[in-house]
Protein backbone atom coordinates (compact mmCIF):
# COMPACT_ATOMS: atom_id res chain seq x y z
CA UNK A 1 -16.14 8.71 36.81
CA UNK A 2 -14.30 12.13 36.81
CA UNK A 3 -14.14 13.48 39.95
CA UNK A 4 -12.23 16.35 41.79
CA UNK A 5 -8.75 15.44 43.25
CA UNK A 6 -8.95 13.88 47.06
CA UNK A 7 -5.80 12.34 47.64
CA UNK A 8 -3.51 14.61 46.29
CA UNK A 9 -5.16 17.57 47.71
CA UNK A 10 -3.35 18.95 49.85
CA UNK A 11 -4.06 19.70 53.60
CA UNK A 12 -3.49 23.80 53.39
CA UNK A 13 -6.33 23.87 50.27
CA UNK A 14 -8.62 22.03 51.43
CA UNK A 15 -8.89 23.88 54.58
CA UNK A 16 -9.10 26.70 52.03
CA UNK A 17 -11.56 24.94 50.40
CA UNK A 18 -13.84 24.31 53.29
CA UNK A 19 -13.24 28.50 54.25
CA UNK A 20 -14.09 29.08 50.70
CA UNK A 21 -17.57 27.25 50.95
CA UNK A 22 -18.67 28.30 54.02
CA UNK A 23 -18.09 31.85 52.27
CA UNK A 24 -20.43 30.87 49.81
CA UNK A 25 -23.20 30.16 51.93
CA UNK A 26 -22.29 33.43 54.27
CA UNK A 27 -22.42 35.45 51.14
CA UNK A 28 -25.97 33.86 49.71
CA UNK A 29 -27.82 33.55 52.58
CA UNK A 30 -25.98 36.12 55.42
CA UNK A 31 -26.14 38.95 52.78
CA UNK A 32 -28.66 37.70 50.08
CA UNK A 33 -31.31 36.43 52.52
CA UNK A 34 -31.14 38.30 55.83
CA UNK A 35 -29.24 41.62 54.89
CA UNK A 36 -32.76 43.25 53.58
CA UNK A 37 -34.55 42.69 56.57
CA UNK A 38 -31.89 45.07 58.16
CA UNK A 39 -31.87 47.36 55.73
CA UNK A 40 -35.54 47.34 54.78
CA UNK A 41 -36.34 50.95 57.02
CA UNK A 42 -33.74 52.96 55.37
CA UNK A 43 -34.52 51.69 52.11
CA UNK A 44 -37.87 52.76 52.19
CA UNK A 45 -37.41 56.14 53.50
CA UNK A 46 -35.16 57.00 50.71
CA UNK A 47 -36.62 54.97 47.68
CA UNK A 48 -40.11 54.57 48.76
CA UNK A 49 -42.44 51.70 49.28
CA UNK A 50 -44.81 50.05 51.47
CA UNK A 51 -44.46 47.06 53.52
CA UNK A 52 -46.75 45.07 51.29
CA UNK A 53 -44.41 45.61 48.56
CA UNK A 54 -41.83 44.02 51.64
CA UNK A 55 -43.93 40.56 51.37
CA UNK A 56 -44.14 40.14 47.57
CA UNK A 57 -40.51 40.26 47.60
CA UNK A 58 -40.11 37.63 50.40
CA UNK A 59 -42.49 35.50 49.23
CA UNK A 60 -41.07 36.15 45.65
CA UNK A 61 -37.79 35.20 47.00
CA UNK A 62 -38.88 32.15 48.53
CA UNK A 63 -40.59 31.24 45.36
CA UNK A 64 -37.29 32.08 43.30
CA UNK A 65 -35.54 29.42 46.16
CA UNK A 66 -38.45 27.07 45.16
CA UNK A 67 -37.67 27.46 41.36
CA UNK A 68 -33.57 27.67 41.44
CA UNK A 69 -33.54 24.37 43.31
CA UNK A 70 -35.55 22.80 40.94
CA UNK A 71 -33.71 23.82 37.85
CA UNK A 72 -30.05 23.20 39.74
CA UNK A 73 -31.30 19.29 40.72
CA UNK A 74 -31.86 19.13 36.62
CA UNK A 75 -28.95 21.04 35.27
CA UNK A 76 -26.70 18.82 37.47
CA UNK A 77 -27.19 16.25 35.03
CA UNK A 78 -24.87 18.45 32.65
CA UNK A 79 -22.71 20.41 34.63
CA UNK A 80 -20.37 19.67 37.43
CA UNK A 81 -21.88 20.76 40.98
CA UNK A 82 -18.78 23.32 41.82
CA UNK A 83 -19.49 25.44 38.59
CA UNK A 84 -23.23 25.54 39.27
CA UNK A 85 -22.40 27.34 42.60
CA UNK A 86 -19.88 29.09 41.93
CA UNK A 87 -21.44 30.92 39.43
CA UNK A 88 -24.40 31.11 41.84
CA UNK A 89 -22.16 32.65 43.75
CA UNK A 90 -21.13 35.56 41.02
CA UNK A 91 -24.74 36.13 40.42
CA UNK A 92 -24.89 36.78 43.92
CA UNK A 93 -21.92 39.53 44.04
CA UNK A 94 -23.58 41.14 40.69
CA UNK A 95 -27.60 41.14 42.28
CA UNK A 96 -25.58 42.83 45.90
CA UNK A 97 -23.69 45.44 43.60
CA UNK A 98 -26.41 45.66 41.78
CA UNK A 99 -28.92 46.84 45.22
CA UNK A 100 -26.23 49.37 46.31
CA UNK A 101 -27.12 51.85 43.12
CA UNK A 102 -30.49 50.69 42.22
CA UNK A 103 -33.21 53.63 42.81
CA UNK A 104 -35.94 51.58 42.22
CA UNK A 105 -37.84 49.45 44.07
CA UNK A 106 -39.11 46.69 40.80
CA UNK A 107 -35.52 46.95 40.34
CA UNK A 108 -34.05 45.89 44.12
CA UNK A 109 -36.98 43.28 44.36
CA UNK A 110 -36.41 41.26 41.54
CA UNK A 111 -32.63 41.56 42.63
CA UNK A 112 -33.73 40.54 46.02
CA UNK A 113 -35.77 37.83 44.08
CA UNK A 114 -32.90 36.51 41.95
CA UNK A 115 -30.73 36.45 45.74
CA UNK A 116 -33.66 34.15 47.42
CA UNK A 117 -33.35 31.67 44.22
CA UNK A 118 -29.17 31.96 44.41
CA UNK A 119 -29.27 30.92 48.00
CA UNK A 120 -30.82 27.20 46.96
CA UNK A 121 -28.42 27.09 43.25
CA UNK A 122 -25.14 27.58 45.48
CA UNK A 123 -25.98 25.46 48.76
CA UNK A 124 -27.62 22.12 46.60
CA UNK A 125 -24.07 21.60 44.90
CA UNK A 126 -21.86 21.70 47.76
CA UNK A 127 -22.56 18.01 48.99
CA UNK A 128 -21.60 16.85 45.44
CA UNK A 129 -17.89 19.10 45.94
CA UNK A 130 -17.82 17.52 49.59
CA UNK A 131 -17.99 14.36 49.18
CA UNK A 132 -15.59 14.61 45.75
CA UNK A 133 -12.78 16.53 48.17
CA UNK A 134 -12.84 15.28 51.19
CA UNK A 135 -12.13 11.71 53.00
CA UNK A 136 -15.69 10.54 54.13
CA UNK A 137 -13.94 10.67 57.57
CA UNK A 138 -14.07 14.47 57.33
CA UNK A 139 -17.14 14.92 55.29
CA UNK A 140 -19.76 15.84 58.25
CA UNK A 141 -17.66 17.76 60.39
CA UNK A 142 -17.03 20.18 56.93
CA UNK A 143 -20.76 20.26 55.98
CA UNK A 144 -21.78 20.81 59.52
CA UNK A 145 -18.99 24.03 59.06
CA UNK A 146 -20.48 25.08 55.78
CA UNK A 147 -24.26 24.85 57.29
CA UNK A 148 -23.01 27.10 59.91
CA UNK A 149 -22.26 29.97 56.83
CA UNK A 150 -25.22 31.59 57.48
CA UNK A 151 -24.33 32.58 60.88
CA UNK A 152 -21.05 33.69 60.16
CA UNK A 153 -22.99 35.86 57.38
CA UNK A 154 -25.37 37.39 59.54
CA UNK A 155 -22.78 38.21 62.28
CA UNK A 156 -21.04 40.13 59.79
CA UNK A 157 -24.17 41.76 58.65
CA UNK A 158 -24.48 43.20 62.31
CA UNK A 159 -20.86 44.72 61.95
CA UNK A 160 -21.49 46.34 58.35
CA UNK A 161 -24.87 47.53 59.92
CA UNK A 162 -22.99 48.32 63.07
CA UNK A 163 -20.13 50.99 61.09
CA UNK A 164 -21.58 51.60 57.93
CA UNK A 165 -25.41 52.70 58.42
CA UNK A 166 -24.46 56.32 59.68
CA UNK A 167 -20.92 56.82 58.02
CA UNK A 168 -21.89 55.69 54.63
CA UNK A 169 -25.61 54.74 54.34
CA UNK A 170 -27.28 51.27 53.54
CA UNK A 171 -25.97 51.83 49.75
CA UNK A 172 -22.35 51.31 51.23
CA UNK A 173 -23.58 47.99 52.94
CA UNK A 174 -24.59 46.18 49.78
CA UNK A 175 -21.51 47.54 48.07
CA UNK A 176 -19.45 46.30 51.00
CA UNK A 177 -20.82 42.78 50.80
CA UNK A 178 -20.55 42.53 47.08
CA UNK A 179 -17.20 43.10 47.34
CA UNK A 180 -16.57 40.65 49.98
CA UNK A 181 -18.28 38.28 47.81
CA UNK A 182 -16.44 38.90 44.34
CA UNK A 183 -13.11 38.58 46.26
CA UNK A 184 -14.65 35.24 47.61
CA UNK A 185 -15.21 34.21 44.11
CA UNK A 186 -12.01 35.10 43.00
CA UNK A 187 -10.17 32.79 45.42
CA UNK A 188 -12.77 29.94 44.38
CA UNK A 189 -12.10 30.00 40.89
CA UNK A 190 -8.34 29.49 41.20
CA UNK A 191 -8.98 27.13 43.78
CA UNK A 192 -11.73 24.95 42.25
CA UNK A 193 -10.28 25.13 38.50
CA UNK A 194 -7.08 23.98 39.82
CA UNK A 195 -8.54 21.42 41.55
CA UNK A 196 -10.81 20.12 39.12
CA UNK A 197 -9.10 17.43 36.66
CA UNK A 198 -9.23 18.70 32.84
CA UNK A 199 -11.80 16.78 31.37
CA UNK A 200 -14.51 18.49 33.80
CA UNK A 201 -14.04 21.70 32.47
CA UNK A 202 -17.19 22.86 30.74
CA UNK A 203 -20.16 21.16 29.27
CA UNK A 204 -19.73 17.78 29.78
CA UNK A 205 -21.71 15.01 27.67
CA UNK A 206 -19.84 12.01 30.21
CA UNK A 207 -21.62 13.49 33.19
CA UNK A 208 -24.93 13.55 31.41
CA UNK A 209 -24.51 9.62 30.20
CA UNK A 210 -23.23 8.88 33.67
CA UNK A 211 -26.90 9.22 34.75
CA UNK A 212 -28.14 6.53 32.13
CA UNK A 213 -25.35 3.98 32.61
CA UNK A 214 -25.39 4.36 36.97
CA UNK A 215 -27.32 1.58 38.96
CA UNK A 216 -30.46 2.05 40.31
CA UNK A 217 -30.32 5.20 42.59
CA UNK A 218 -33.74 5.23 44.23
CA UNK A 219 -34.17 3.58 47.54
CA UNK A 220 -36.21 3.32 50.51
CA UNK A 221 -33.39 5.47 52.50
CA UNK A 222 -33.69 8.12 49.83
CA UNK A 223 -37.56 8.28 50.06
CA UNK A 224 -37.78 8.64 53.85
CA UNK A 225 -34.65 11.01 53.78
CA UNK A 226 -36.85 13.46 51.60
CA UNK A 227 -39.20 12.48 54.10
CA UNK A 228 -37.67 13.90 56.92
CA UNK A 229 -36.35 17.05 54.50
CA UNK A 230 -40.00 18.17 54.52
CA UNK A 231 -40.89 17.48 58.15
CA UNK A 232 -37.20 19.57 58.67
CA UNK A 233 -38.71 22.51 56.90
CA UNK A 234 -42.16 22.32 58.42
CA UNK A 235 -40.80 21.97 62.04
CA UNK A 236 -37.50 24.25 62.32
CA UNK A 237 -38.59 27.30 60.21
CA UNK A 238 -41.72 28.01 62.01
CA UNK A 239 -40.01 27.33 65.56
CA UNK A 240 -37.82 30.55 64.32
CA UNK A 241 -40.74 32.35 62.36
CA UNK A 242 -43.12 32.65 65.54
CA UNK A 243 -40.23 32.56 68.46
CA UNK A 244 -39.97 36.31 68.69
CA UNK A 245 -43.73 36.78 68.34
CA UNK A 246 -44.59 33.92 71.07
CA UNK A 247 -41.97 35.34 73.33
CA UNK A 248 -43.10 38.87 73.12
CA UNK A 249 -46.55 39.39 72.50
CA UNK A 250 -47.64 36.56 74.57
CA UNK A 251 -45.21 35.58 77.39
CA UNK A 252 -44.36 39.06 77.71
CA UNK A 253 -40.44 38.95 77.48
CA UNK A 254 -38.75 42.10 77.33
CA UNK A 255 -37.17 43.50 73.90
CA UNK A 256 -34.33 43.25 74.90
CA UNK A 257 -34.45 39.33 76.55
CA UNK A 258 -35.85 38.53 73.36
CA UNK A 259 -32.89 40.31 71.15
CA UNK A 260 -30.34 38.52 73.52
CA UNK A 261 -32.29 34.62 73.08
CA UNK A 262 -31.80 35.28 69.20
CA UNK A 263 -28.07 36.56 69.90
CA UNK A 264 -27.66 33.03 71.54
CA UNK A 265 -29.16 31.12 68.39
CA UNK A 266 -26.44 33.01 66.57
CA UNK A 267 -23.62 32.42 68.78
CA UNK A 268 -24.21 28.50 69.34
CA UNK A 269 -24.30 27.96 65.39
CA UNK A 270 -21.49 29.55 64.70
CA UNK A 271 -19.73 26.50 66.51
CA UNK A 272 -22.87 23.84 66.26
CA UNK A 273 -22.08 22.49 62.92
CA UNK A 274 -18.80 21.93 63.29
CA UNK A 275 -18.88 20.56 66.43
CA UNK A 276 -21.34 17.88 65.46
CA UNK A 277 -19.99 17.98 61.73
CA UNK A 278 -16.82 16.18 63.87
CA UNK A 279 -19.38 14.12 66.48
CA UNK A 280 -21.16 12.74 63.46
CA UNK A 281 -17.40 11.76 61.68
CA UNK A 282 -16.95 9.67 64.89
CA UNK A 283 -20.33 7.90 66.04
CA UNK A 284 -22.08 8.08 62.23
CA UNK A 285 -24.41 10.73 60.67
CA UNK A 286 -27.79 8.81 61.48
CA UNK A 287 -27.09 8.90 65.23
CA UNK A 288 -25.97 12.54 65.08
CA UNK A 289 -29.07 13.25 63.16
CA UNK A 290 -31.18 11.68 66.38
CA UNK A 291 -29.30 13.71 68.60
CA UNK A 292 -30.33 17.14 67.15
CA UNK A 293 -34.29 16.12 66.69
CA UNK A 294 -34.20 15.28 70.25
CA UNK A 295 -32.32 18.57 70.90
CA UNK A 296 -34.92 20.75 68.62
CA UNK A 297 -37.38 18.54 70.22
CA UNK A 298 -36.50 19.26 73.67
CA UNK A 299 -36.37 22.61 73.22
CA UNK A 300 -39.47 23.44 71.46
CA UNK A 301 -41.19 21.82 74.46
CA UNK A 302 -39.23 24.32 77.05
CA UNK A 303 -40.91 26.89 74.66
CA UNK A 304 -44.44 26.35 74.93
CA UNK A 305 -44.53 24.22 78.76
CA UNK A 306 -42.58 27.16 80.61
CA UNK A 307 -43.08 30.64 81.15
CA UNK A 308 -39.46 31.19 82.11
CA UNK A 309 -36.44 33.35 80.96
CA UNK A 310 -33.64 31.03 82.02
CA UNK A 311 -35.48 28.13 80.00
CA UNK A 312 -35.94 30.10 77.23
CA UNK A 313 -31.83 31.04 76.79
CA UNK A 314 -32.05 26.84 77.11
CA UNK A 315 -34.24 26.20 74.99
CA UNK A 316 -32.30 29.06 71.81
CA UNK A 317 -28.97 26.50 73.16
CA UNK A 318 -30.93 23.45 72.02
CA UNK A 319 -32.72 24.59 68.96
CA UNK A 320 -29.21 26.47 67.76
CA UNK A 321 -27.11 23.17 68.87
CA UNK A 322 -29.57 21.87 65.99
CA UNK A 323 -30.95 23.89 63.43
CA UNK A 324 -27.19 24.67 61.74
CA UNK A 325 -25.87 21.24 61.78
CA UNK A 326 -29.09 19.16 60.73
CA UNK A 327 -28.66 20.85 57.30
CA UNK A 328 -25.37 19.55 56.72
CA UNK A 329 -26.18 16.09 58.26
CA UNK A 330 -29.16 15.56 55.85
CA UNK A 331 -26.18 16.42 52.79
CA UNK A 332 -23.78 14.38 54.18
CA UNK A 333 -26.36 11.06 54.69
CA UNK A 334 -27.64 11.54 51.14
CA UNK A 335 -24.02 11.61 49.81
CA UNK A 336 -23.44 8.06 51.94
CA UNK A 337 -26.67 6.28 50.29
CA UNK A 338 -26.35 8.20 46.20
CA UNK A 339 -24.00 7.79 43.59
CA UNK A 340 -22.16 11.11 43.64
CA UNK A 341 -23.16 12.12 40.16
CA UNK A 342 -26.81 11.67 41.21
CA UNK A 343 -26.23 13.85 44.84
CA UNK A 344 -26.75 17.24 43.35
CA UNK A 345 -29.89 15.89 42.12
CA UNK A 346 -30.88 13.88 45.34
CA UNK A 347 -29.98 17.00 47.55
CA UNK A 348 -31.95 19.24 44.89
CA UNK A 349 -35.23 17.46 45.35
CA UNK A 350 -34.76 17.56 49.61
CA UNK A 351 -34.02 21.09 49.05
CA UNK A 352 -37.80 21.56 47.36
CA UNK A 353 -39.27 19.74 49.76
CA UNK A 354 -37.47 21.91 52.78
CA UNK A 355 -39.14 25.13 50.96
CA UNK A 356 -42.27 22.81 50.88
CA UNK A 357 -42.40 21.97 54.15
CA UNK A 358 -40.95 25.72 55.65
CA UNK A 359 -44.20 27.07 53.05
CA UNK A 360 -46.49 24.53 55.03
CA UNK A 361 -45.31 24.99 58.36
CA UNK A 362 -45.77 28.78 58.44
CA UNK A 363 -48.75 28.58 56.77
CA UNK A 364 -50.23 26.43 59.22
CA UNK A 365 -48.66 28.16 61.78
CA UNK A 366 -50.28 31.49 61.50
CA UNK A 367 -53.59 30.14 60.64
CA UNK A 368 -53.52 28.04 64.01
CA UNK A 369 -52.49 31.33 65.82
CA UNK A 370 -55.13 33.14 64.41
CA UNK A 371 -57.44 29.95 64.86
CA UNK A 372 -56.37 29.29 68.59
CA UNK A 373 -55.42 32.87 69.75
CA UNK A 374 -52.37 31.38 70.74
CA UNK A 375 -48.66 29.98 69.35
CA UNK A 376 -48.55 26.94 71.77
CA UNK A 377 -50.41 24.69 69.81
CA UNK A 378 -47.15 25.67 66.65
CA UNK A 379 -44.50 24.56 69.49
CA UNK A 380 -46.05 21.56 71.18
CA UNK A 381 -46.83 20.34 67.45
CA UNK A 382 -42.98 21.02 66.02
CA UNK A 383 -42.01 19.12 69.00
CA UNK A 384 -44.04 15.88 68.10
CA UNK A 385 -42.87 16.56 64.42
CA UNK A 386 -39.07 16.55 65.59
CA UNK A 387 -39.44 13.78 67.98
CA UNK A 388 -41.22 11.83 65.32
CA UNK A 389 -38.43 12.51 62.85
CA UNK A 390 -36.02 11.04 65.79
CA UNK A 391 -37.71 7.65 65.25
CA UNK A 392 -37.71 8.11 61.46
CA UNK A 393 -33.79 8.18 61.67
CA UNK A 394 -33.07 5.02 63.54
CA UNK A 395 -35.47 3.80 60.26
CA UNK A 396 -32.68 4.77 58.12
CA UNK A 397 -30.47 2.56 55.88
CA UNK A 398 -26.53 1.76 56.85
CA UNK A 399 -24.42 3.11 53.73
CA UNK A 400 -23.64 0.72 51.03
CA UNK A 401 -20.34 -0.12 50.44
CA UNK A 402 -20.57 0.01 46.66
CA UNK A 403 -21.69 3.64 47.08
CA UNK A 404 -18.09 4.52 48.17
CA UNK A 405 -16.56 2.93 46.13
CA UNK A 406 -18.37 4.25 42.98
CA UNK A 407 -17.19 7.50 44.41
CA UNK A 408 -13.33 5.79 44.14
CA UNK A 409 -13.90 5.17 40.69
């Protein structure tokens, strides 16, 4: 099987390498999927449209993420994962050049559209380039760093906002992170072409008979690992979707207290995934993975049993010493149990079920708000969820030694 170079890489690129993909996910999800929300008032006041208009573009970006990691798990049959995002990635830089000049609004959603499906096209491949250059020894600890992107994005998003906003105007902040992410894609194409081996340039019909000629690939580990993909997506996203809300409009926390408890979220995952990225390397990804339900757990209980401010700058320490890292654990455990020219397919279909279950969970979530008159029912039921998918874990499969050494081949 061809596969990118691990053992003659050497140490200085692939520490490049992991700083490249980590960009990546900064660029498509710090910029493409949380830039607008902070640009959203002065975009309206100077191109001029309603905030309905603001939820058919979310929800048409979440549909695009839907639809992109669909088509990626397929297309990974043809094409090798690192091409699939880095051209993700390019797509990205044109769609954020694109929103600095664009004076109309159909024009700026379905580039905000096209940004929502990028975010799933570049982030579904990386497990496949992972686990291809890296020593499994090193593979969590640089997933947990590239699952920690997004906060790294959005800090810089606050900085851009911070400078730019009166001295240039939001039109200089999209230009400003398109170029940050052509220059990213720059330095990944001489990195990744150079480490790619010759025959996986291009269209390749090996990769796409690889699938037909590869052992059975379905298991029961797979099954309950998509499993637990949905139940991540219907737990996590609407413990952030209604925190703000629940902390504000019914315990009564300040502006302010509530800005700082998200500040914390942001803070603690810009080291969480590393940090268990490198606990998971030592003690094994399925125990890591029980460690960060029982965090999220834990602290979606703090949420809805206490009215308290300490507790709640607890419980954003939990959830953040979770959320980042359990979407590079879930990555890393399906590259342990697939075939790596099957991952980018395996990771494709968790992806759509994450969407799924994030789709579900809010869903449910505002209706049982609106039902109940209150968010504590959302918090004490995320907590069962993530305490449930705790046990799930320890139902996990050990990794099969042929599995590592089909990725030696």
């Amino acid at each position: 099987m061809s596969t990118l170079v691990q053992s003659n890489t050497r140490p200085l690129d692939s520490v490049v390498l992991a700083v490249v993909l980590t960009g990546f996910v900064a660029s498509t999800y710090g910029f493409g999927v949380y830039l607008f929300a902070n640009l959203v008032v002065d975009m309206r006041r100077d191109i001029g449209f309603d905030y309905t208009t603001v939820g058919l573009i979310t929800g048409g970006a979440q549909i695009g993420f839907l639809l992109f990691s669909s088509v990626t798990s397929y297309i990974s049959r043809f094409f090798e994962g690192w091409k699939i995002s880095l051209v993700s990635t390019v797509m990205t830089s044109l769609a954020l050049l694109g929103l600095s000049i664009s004076d109309s609004i159909w024009l700026s959603g379905a580039l905000l559209i096209l940004l929502g499906g990028c975010s799933a096209s570049v982030y579904i491949p990386l497990a496949e380039i992972v686990t291809k250059s890296f020593s499994p020894g090193n593979r969590s600890r640089v997933m947990g760093l590239i699952s920690s992107g997004t906060s790294y994005g959005v800090f810089i998003n606050g900085l851009l906002v911070s400078f730019l906003t009166l001295n240039g105007g939001w039109r200089s902040i999209w230009l400003t992170a398109g170029l940050i992410s052509v220059a990213l894609c720059v330095v990944a194409w001489f990195l990744l072409r150079t480490l790619a081996t010759s025959r996986d340039t291009g269209f390749s019909g090996e990769r796409a008979a690889a699938f037909d000629s590869q052992r059975p690939w379905l298991s029961r580990s797979l099954y309950l690992t998509w499993a637990i993909a949905f139940l991540n997506g219907m737990a996590l996203l609407p413990f952030q979707t209604y925190l703000a809300p629940f902390l504000r409009d019914e315990l009564g926390v300040s502006v302010q207290d509530a800005g700082f408890i998200w500040t914390t979220i942001g803070a603690v995952g810009m080291a969480s995934g590393f940090l268990v990225g490198w606990i998971a390397d030592k003690v094994g990804v399925r125990a890591s993975l029980a460690m960060c339900f029982l965090s999220a757990g834990l602290a979606a209980t703090l949420v809805f049993s206490f009215n308290s401010l300490p507790l709640f700058y607890l419980a954003a320490f939990l959830f953040a010493l979770a959320f980042y890292p359990i979407f590079g654990l879930v990555p890393s455990y399906i590259g342990q149990i697939v075939p790596v020219s099957r991952l980018t397919q395996a990771f494709g279909i968790a992806n759509v079920l994450i969407g799924l279950g994030g789709v579900c969970g809010n869903f449910l979530g505002g209706f049982s708000k609106d039902l109940t008159g209150s968010f504590s029912t959302v918090y004490w039921v995320v907590a069962l969820l993530l305490f449930v998918q705790c046990v799930m874990v320890f139902m996990l499969g050990k990794q099969p030694v042929s599995v590592e050494e089909d990725e030696r081949s």
